[in-house]
C-alpha atoms as a PDB file:
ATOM      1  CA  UNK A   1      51.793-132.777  53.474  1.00  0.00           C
ATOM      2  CA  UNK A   2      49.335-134.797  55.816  1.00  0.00           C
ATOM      3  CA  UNK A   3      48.600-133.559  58.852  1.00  0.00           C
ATOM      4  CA  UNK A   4      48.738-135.058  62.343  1.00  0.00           C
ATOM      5  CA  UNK A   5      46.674-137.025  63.840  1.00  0.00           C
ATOM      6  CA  UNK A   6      46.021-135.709  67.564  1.00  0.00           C
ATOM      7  CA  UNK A   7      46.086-137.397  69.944  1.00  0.00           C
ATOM      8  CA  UNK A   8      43.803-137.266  73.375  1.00  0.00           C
ATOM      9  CA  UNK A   9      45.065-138.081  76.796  1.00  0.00           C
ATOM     10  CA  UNK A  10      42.605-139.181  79.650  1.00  0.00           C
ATOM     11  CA  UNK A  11      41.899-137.343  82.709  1.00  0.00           C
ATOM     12  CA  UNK A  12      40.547-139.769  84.879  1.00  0.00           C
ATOM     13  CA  UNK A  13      44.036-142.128  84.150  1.00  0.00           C
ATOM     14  CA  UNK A  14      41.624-145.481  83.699  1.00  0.00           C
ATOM     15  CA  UNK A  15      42.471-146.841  80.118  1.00  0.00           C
ATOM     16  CA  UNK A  16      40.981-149.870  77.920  1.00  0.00           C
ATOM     17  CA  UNK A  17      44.639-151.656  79.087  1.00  0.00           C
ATOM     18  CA  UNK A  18      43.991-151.522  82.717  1.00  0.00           C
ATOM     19  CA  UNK A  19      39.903-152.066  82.376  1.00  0.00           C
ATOM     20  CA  UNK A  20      40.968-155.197  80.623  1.00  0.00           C
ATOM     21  CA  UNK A  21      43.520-156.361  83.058  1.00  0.00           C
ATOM     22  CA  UNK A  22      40.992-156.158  85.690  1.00  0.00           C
ATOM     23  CA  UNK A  23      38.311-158.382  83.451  1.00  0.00           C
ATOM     24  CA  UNK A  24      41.132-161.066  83.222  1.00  0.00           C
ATOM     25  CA  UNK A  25      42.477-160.925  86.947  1.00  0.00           C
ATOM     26  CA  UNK A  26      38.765-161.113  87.908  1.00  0.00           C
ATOM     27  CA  UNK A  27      37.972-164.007  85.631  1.00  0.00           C
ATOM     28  CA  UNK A  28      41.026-165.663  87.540  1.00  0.00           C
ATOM     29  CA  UNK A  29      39.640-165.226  91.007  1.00  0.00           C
ATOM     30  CA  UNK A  30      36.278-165.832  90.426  1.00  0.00           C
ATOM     31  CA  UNK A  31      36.345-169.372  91.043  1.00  0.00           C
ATOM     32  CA  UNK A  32      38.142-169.362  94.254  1.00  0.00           C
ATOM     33  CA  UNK A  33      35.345-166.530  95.483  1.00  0.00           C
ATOM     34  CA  UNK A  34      32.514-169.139  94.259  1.00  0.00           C
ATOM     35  CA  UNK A  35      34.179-171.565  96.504  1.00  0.00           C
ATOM     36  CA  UNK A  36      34.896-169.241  99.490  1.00  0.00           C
ATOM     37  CA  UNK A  37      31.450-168.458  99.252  1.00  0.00           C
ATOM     38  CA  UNK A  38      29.953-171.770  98.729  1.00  0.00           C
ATOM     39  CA  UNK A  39      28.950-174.462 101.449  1.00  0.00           C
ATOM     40  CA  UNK A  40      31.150-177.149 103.288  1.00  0.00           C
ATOM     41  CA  UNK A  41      33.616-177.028 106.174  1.00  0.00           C
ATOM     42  CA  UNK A  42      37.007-175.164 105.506  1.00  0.00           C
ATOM     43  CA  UNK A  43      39.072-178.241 104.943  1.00  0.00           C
ATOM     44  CA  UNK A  44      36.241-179.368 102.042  1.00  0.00           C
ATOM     45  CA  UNK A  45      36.677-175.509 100.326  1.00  0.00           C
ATOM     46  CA  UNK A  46      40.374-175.927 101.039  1.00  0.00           C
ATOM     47  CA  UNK A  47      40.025-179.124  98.736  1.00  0.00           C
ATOM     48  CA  UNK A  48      37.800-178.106  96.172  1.00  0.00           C
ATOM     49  CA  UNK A  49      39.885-174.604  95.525  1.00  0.00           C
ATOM     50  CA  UNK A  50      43.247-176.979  95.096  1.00  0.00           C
ATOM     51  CA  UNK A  51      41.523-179.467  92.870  1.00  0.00           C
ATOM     52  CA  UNK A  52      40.413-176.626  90.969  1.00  0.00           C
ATOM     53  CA  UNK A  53      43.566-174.762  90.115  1.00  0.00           C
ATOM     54  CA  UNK A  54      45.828-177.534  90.152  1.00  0.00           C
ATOM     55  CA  UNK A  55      43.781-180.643  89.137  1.00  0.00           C
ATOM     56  CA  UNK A  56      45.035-182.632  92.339  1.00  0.00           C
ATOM     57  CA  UNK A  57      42.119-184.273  93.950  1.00  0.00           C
ATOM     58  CA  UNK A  58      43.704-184.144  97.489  1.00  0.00           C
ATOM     59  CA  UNK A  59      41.317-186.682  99.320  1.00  0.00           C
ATOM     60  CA  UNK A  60      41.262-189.206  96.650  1.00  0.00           C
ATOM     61  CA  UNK A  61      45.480-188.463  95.714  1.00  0.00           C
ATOM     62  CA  UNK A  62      44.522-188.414  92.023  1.00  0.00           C
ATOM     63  CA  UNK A  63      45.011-185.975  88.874  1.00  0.00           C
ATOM     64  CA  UNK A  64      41.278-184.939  87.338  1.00  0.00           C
ATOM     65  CA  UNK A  65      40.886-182.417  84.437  1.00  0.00           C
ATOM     66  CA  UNK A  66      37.771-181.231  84.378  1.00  0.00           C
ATOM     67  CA  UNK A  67      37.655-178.849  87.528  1.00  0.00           C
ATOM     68  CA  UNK A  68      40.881-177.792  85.522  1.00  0.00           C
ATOM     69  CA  UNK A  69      38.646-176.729  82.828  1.00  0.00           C
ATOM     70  CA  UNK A  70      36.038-175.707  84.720  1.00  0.00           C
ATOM     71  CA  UNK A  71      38.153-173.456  86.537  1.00  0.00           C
ATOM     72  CA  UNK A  72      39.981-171.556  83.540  1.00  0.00           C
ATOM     73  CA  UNK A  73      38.047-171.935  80.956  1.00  0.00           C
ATOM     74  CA  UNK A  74      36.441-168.258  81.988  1.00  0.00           C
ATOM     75  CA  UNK A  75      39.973-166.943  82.254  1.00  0.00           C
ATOM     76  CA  UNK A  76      41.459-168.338  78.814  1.00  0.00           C
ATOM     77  CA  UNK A  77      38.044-166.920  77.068  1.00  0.00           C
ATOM     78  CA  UNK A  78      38.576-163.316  78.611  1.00  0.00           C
ATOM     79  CA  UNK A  79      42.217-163.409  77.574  1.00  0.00           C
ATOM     80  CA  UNK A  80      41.002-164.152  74.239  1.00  0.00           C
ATOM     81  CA  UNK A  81      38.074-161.830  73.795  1.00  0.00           C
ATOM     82  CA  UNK A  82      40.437-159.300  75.585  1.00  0.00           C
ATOM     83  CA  UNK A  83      43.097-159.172  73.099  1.00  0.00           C
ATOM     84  CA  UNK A  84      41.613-159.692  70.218  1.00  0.00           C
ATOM     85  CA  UNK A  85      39.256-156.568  70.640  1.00  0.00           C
ATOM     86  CA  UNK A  86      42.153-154.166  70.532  1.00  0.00           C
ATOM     87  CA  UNK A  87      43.504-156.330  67.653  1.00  0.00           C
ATOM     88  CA  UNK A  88      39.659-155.936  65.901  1.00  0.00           C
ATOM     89  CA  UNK A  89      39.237-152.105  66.517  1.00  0.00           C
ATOM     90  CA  UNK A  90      42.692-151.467  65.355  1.00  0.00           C
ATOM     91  CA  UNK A  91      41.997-153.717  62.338  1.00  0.00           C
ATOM     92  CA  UNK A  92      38.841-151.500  61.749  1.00  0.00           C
ATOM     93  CA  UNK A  93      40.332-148.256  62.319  1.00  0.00           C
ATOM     94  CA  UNK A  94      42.939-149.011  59.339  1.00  0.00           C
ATOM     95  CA  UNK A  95      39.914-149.805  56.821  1.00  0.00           C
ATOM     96  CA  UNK A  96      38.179-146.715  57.666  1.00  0.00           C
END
């Protein structure tokens, strides 16, 4: 008969699920903190944070898709690197 594996519950209640959904909500934001924090009047910030998450270049009224990428490119590679290490370990733990 195998025996059970046992299982071990965390005290402090901060798991590898919520550590990672803090990575990826921070990866989000960080772009609109760099431009917060950055130089230029509020109306220029106010631009560069639209362009940036929506590719609408509001002084020129044109579509651009590099501050697109520039702006979640952080984002989609912590999604990535974020699932696919539970996906890895698990992978791991079931050849060993």
């Amino acid at each position: 008969m195998a025996t059970k594996k046992r299982t071990y519950r965390r005290k402090n209640g901060f798991s590898q699920a919520k550590l990672f959904g803090l990575v990826r909500k921070i990866s989000l934001v960080a772009p609109a903190i760099g431009i917060a924090i950055g130089g230029g009047s509020p109306s220029d910030k106010l631009a560069r944070g639209v362009e940036g998450y929506t590719g609408y270049n509001m002084v020129t009224q044109s579509f651009n898709m590099q501050p697109l990428k520039n702006t979640y490119t952080g984002f989609l590679a912590s999604t990535l690197i974020t699932a696919g290490i539970p996906k890895v370990t698990s992978l791991l733990k079931g050849l060993f």
